[in-house]
N, C-alpha and C. Protein backbone atom coordinates (compact mmCIF):
# COMPACT_ATOMS: atom_id res chain seq x y z
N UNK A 1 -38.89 52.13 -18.03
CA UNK A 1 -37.67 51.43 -18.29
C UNK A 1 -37.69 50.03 -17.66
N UNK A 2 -36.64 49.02 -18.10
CA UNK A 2 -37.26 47.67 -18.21
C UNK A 2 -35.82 47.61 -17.19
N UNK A 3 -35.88 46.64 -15.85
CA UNK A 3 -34.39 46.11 -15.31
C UNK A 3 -34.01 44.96 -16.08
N UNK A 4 -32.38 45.19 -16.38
CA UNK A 4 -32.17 43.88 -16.93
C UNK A 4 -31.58 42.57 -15.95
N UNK A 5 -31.86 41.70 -15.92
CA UNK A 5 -31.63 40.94 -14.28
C UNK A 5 -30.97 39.71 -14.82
N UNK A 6 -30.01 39.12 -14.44
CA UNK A 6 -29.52 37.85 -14.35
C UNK A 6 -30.12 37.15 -14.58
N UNK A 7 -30.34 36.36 -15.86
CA UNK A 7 -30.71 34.60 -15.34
C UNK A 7 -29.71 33.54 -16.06
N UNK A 8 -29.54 32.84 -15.61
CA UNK A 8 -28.43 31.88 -15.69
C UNK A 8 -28.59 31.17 -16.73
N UNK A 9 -28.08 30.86 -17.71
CA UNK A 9 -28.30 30.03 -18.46
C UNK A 9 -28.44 28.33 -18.34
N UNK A 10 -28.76 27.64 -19.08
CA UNK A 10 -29.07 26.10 -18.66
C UNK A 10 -27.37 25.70 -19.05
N UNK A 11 -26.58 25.91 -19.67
CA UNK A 11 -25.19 25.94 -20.21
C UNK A 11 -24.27 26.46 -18.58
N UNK A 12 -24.61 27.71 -18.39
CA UNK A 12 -23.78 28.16 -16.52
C UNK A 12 -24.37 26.88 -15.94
N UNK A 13 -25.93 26.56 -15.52
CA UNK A 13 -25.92 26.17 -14.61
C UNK A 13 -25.54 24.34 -14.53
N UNK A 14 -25.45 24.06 -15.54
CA UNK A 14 -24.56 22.36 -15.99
C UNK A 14 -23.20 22.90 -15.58
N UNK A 15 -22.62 24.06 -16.04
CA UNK A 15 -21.02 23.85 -15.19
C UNK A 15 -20.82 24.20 -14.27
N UNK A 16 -21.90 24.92 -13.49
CA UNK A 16 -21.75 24.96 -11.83
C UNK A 16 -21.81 23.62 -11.52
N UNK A 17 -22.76 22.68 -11.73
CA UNK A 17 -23.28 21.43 -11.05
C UNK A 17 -21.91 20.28 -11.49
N UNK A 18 -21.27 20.59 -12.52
CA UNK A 18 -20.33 19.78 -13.27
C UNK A 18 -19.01 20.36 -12.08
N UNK A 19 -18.82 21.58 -12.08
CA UNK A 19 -17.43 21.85 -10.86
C UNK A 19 -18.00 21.24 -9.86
N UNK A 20 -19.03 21.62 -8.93
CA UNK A 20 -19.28 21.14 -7.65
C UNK A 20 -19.18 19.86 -7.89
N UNK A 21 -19.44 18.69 -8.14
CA UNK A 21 -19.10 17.51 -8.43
C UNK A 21 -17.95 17.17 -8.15
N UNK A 22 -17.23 17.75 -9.00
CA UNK A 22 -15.65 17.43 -9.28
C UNK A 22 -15.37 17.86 -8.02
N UNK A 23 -15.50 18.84 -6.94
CA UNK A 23 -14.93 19.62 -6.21
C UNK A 23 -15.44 18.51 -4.95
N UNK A 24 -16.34 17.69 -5.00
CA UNK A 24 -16.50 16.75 -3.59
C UNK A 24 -15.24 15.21 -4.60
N UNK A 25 -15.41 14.72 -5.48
CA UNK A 25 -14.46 13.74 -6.08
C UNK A 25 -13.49 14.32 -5.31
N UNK A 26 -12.55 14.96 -5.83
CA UNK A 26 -11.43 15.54 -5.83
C UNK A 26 -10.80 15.63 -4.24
N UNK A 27 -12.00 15.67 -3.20
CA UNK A 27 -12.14 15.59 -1.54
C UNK A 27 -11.95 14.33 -1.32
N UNK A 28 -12.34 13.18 -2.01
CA UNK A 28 -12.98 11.86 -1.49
C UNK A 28 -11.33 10.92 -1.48
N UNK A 29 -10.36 11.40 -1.24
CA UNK A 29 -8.96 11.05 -1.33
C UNK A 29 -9.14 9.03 -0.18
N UNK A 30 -8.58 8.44 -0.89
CA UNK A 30 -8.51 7.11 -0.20
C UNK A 30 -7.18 7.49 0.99
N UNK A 31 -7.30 6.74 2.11
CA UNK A 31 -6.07 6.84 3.31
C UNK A 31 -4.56 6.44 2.44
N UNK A 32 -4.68 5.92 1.48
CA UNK A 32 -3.24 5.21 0.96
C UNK A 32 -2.86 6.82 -0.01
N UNK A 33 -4.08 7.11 -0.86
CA UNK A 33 -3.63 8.77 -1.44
C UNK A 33 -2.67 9.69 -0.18
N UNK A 34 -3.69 9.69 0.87
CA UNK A 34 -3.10 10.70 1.57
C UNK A 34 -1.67 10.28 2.38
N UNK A 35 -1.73 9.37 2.76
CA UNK A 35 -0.53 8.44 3.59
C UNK A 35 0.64 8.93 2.64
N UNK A 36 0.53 8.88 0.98
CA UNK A 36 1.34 8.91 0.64
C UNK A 36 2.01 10.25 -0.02
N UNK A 37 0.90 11.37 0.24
CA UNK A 37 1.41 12.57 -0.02
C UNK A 37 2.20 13.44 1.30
N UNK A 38 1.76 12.77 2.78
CA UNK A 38 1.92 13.37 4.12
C UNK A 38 2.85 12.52 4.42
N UNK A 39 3.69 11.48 3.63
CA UNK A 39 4.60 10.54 4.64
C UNK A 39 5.38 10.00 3.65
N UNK A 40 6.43 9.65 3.91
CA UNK A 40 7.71 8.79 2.79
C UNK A 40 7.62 7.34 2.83
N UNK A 41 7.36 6.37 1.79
CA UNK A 41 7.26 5.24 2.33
C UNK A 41 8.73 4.53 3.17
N UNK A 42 8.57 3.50 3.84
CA UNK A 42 9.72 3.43 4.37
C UNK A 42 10.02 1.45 4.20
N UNK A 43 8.74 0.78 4.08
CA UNK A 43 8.71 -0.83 3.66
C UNK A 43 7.35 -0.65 2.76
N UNK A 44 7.57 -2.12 1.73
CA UNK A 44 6.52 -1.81 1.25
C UNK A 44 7.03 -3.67 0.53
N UNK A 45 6.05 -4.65 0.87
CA UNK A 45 6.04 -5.60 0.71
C UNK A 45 4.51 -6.26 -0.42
N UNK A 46 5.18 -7.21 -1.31
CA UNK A 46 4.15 -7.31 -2.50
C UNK A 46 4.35 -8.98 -2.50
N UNK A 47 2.97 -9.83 -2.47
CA UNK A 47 3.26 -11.06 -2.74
C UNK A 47 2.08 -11.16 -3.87
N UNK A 48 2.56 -12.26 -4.70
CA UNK A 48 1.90 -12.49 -5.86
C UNK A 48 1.43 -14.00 -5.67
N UNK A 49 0.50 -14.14 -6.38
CA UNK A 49 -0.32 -15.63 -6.30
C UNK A 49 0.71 -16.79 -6.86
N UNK A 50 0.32 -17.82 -6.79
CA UNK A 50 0.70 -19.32 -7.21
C UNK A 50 -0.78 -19.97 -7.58
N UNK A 51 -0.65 -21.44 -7.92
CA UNK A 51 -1.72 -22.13 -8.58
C UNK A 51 -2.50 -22.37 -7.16
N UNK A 52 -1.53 -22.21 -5.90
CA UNK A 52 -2.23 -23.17 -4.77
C UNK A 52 -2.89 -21.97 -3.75
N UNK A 53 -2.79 -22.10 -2.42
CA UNK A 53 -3.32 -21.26 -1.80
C UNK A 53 -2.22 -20.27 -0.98
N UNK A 54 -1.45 -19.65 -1.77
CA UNK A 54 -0.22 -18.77 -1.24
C UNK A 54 -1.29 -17.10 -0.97
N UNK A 55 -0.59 -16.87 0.03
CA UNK A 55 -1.65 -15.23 0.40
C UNK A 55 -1.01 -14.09 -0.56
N UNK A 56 -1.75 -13.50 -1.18
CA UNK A 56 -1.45 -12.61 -2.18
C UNK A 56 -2.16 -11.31 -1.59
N UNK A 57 -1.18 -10.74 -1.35
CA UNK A 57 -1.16 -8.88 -0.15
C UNK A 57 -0.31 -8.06 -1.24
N UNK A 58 -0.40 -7.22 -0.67
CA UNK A 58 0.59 -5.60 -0.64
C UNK A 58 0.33 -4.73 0.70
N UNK A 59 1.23 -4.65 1.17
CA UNK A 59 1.27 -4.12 2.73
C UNK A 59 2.31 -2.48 2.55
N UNK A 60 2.05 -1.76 2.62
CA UNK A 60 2.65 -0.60 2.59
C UNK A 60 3.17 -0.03 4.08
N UNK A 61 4.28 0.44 4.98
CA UNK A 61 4.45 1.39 5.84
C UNK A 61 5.18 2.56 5.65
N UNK A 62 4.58 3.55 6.07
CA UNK A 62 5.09 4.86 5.99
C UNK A 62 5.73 5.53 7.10
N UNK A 63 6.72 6.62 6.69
CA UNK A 63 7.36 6.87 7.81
C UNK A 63 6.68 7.66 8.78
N UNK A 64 5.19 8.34 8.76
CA UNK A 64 4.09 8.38 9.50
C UNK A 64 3.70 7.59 10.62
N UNK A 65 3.70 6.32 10.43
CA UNK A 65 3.26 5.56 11.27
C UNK A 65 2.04 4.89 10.39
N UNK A 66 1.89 5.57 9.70
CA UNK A 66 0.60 4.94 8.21
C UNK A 66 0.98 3.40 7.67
N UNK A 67 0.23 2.20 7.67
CA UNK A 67 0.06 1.68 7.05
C UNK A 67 -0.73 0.74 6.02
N UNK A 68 -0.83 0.81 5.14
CA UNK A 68 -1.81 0.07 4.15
C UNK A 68 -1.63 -1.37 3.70
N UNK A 69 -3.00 -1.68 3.43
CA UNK A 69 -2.77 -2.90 3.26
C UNK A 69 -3.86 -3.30 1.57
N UNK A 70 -3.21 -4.21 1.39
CA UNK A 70 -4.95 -4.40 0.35
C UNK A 70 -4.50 -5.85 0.37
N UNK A 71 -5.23 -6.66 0.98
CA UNK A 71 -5.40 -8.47 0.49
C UNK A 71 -6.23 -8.94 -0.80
N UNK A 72 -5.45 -9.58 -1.13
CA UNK A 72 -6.65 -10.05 -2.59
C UNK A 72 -7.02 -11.68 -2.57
N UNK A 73 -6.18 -12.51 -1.81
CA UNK A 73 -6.25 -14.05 -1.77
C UNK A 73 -5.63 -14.50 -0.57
N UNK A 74 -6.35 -15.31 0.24
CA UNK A 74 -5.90 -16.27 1.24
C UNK A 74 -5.02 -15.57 2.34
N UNK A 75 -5.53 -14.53 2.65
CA UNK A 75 -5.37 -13.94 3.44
C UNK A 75 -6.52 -13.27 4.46
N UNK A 76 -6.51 -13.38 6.05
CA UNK A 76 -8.03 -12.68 6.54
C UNK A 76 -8.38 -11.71 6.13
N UNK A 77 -7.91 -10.58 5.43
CA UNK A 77 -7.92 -9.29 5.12
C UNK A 77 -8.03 -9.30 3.85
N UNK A 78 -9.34 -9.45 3.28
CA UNK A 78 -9.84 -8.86 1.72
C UNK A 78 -10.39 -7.65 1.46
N UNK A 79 -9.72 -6.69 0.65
CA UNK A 79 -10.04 -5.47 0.50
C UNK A 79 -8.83 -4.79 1.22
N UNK A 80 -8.96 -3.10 0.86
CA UNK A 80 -8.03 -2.59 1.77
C UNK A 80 -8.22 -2.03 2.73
N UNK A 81 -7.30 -1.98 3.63
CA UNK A 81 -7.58 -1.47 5.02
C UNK A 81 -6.33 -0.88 5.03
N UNK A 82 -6.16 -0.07 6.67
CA UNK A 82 -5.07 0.73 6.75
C UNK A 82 -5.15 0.42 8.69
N UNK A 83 -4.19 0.85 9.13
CA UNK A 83 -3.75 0.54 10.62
C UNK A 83 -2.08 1.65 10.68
N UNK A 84 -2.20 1.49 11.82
CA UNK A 84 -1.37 2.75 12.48
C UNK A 84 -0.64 1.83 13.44
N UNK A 85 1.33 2.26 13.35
CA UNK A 85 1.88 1.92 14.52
C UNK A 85 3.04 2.94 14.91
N UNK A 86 3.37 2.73 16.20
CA UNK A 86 3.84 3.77 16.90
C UNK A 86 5.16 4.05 16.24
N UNK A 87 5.75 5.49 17.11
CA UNK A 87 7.05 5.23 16.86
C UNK A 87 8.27 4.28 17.08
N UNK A 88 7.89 3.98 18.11
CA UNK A 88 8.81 2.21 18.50
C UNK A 88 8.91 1.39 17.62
N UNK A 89 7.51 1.26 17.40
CA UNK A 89 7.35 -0.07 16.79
C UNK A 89 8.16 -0.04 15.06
N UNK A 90 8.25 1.28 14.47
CA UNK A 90 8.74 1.51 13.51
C UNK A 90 9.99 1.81 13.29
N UNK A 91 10.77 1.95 15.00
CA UNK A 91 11.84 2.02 14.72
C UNK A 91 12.28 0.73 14.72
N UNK A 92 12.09 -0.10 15.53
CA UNK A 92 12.30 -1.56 15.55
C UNK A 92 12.21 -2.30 14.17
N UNK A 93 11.08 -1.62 13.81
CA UNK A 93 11.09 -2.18 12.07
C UNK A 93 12.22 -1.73 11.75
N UNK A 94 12.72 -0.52 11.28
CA UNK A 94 14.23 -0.33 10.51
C UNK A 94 14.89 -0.75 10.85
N UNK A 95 15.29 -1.07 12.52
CA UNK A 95 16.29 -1.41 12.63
C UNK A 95 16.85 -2.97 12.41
N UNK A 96 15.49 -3.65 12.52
CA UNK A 96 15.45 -5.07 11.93
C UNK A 96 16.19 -5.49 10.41
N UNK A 97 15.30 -4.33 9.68
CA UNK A 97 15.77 -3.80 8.24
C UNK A 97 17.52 -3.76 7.98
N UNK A 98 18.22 -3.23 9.23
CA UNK A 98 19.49 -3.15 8.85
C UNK A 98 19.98 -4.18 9.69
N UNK A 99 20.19 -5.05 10.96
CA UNK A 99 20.48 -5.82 11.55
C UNK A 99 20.71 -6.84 10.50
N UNK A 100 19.32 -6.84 9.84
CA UNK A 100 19.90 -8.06 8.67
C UNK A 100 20.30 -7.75 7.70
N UNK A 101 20.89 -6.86 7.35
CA UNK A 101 22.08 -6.19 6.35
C UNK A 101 20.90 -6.21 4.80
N UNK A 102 20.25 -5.65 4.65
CA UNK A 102 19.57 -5.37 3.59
C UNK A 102 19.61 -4.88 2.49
N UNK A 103 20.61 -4.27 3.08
CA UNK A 103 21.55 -3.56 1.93
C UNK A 103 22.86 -4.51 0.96
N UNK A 104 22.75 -5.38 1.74
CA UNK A 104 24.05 -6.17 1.17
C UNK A 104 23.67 -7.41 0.22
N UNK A 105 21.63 -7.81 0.35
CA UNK A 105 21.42 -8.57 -0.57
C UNK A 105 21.70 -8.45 -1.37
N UNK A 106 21.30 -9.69 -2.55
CA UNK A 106 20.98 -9.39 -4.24
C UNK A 106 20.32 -8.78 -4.67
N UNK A 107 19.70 -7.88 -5.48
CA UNK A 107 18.40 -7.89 -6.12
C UNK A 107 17.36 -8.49 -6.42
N UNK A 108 18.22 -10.00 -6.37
CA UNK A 108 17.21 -11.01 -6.74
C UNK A 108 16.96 -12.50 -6.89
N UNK A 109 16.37 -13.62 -6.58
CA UNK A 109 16.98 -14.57 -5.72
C UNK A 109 15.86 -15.33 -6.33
N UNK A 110 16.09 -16.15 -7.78
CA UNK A 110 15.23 -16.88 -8.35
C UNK A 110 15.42 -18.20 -8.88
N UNK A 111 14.38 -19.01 -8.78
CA UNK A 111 14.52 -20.37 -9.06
C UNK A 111 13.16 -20.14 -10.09
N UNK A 112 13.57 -20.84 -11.33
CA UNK A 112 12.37 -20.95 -12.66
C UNK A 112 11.67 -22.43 -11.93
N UNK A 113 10.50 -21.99 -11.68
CA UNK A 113 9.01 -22.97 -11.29
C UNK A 113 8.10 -22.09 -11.49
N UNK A 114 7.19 -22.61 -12.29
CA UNK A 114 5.98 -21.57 -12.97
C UNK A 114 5.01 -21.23 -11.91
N UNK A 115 5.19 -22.36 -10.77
CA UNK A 115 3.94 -22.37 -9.80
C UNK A 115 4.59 -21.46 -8.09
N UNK A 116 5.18 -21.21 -8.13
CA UNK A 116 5.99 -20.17 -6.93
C UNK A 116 5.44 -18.58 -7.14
N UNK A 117 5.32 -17.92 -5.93
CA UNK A 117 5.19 -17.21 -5.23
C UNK A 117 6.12 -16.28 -5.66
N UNK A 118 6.01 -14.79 -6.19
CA UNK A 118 7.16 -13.85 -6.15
C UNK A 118 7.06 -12.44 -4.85
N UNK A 119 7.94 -12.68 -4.18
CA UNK A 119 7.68 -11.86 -3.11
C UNK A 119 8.90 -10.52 -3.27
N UNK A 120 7.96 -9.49 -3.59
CA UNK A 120 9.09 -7.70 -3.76
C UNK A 120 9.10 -7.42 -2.34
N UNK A 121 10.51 -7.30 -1.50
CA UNK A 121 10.52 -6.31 -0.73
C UNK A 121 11.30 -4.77 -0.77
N UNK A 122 10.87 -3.82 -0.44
CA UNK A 122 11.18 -2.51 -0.81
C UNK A 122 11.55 -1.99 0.81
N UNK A 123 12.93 -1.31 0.92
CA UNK A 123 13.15 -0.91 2.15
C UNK A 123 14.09 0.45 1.95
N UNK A 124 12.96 1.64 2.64
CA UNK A 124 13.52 3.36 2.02
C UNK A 124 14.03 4.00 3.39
N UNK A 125 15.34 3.92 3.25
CA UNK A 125 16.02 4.84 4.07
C UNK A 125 16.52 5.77 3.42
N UNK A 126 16.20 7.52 4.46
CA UNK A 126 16.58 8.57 4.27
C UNK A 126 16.63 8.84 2.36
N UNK A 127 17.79 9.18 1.51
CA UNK A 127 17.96 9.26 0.03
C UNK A 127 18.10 7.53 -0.96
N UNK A 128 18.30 6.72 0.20
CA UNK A 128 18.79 5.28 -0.50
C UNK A 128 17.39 4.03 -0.11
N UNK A 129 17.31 3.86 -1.29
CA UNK A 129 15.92 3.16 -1.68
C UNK A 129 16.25 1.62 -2.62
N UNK A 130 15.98 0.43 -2.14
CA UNK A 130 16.48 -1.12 -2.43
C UNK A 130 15.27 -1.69 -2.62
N UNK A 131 14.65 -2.98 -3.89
CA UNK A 131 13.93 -3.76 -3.61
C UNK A 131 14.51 -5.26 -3.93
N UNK A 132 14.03 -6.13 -3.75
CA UNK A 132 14.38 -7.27 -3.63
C UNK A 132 13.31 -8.01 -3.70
N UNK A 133 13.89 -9.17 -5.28
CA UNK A 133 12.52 -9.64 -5.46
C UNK A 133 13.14 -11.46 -5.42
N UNK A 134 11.93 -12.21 -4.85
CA UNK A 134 12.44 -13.50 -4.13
C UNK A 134 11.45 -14.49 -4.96
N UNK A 135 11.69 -15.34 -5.52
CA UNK A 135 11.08 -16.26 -6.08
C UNK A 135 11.88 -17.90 -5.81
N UNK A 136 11.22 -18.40 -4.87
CA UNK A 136 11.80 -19.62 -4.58
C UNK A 136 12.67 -19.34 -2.93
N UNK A 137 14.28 -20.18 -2.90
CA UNK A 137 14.69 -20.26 -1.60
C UNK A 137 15.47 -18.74 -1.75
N UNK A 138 16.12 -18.19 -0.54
CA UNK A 138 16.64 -17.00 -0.61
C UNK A 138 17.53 -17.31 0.81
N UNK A 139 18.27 -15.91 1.39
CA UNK A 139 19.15 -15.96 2.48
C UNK A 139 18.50 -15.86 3.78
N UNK A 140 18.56 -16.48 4.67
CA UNK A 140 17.86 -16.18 6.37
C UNK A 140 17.16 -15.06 6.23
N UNK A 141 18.27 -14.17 6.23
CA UNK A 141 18.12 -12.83 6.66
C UNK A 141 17.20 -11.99 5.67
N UNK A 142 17.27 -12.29 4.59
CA UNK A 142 15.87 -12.06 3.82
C UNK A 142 14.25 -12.60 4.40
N UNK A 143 14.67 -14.09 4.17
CA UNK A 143 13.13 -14.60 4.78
C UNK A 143 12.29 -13.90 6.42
N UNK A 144 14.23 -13.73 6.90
CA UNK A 144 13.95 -13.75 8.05
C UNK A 144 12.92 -12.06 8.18
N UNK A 145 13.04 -10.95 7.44
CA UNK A 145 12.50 -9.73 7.23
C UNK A 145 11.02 -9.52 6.59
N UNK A 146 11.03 -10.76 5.63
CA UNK A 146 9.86 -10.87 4.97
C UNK A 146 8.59 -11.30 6.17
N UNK A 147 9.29 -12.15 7.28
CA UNK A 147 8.24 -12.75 7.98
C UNK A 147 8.25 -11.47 9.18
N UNK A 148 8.60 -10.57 9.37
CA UNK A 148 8.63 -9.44 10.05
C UNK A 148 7.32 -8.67 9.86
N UNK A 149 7.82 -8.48 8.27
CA UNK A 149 6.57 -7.82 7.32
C UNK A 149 5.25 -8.34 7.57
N UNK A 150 5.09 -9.82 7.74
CA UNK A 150 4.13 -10.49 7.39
C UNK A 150 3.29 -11.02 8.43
N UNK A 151 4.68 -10.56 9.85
CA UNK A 151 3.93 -10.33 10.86
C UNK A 151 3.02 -9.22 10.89
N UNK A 152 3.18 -8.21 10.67
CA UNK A 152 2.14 -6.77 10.94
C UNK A 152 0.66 -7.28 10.20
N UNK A 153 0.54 -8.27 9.63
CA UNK A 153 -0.89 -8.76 9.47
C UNK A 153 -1.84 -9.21 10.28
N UNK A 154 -0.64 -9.47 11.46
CA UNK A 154 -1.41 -10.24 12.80
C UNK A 154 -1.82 -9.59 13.80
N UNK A 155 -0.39 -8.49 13.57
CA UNK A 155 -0.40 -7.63 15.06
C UNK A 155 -1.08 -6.58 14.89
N UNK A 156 -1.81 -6.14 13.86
CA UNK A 156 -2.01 -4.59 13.94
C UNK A 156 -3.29 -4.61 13.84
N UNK A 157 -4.37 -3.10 14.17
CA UNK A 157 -5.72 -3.53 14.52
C UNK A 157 -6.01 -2.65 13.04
N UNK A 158 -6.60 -3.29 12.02
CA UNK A 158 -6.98 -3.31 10.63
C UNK A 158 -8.22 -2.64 10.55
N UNK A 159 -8.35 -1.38 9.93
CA UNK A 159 -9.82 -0.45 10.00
C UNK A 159 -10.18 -1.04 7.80
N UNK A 160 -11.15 -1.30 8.02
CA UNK A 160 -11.33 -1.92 6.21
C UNK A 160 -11.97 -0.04 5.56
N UNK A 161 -11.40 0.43 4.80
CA UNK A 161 -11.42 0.99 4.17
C UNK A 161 -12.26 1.59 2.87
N UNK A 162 -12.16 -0.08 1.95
CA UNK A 162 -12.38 -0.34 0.88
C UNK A 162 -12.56 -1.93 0.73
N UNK A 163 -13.65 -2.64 0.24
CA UNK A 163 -14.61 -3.85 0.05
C UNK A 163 -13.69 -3.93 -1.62
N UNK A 164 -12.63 -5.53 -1.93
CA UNK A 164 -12.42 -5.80 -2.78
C UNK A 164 -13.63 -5.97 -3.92
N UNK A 165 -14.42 -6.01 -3.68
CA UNK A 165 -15.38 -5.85 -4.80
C UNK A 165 -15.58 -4.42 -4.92
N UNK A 166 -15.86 -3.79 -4.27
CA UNK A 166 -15.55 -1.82 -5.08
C UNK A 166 -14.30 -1.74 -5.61
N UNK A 167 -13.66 -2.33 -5.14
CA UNK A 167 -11.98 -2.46 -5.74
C UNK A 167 -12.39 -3.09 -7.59
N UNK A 168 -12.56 -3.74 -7.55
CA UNK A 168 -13.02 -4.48 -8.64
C UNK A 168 -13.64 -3.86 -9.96
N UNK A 169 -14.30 -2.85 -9.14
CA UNK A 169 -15.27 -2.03 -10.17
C UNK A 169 -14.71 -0.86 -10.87
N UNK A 170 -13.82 -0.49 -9.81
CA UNK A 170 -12.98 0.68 -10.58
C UNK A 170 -12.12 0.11 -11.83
């Protein structure tokens, strides 16, 4: 009598090698994926280019202490990176957030010039969530929040992540 024995077909063994694949992808999660499944965002600031040399970011903070960054122009920070700040330091952020009544802006604060800068700020407390988008002059207390934001570019110690040219390729 003959044993009949397993052998795998060339068809099994392409979709073993095809799951395992998928199953390290599927691991390879970027810090901004995870930041944002483990944490609520809480600011989240977006500047867009002009003809001249205006810094074009997206800076993300989470109520983690997580924050992301990705620079794309005229800024030291090309590519994305991510950096961590305490609880202080984040409460001080909100509370900045409401000191200057953030809630009481416009939505939106625009002057038509083709060559200006549009700057989104996004500020998430608890169920109530505001953005505010600034193109041209705006109120103190706006600018005055934006340059808050724009401080954490300076102050925080920036781990690079991701090389804007892999950025690029995707």
């Amino acid at each position: 009598m003959q044993k009949n024995t397993f052998q795998p077909s060339f068809f099994a063994s392409l979709l073993f090698i095809f799951s395992l694949l998928l199953s390290f992808t599927a691991c390879n999660k970027s810090g901004k994926d995870k930041a944002s499944q483990d944490s609520a965002l809480v600011v989240q600031m977006r500047k867009t280019p002009c003809f001249g040399q205006c810094p074009t970011y997206e800076i993300k903070v989470f109520e983690n202490g997580y924050v992301w960054l990705k620079g794309e122009k005229h800024i030291e920070q090309i590519g994305t990176f991510e950096a961590k700040i305490g609880k202080k330091e984040l409460a001080v952020l909100k509370d900045k957030f409401e000191a200057n009544k953030f809630w009481d802006l416009d939505e939106a604060y625009e002057k038509t010039m083709t060559d200006l800068p549009t700057t989104y700020l996004r500020y998430t407390s608890g169920s109530k969530s505001k953005e505010v988008r600034r193109t041209g002059d705006a109120p103190e207390n706006l600018t005055n929040l934006e340059d808050v934001v724009a401080d954490l570019l300076k102050s925080l110690k920036w781990t690079k992540i991701e090389d804007a040219s892999q950025e690029s390729e995707k």
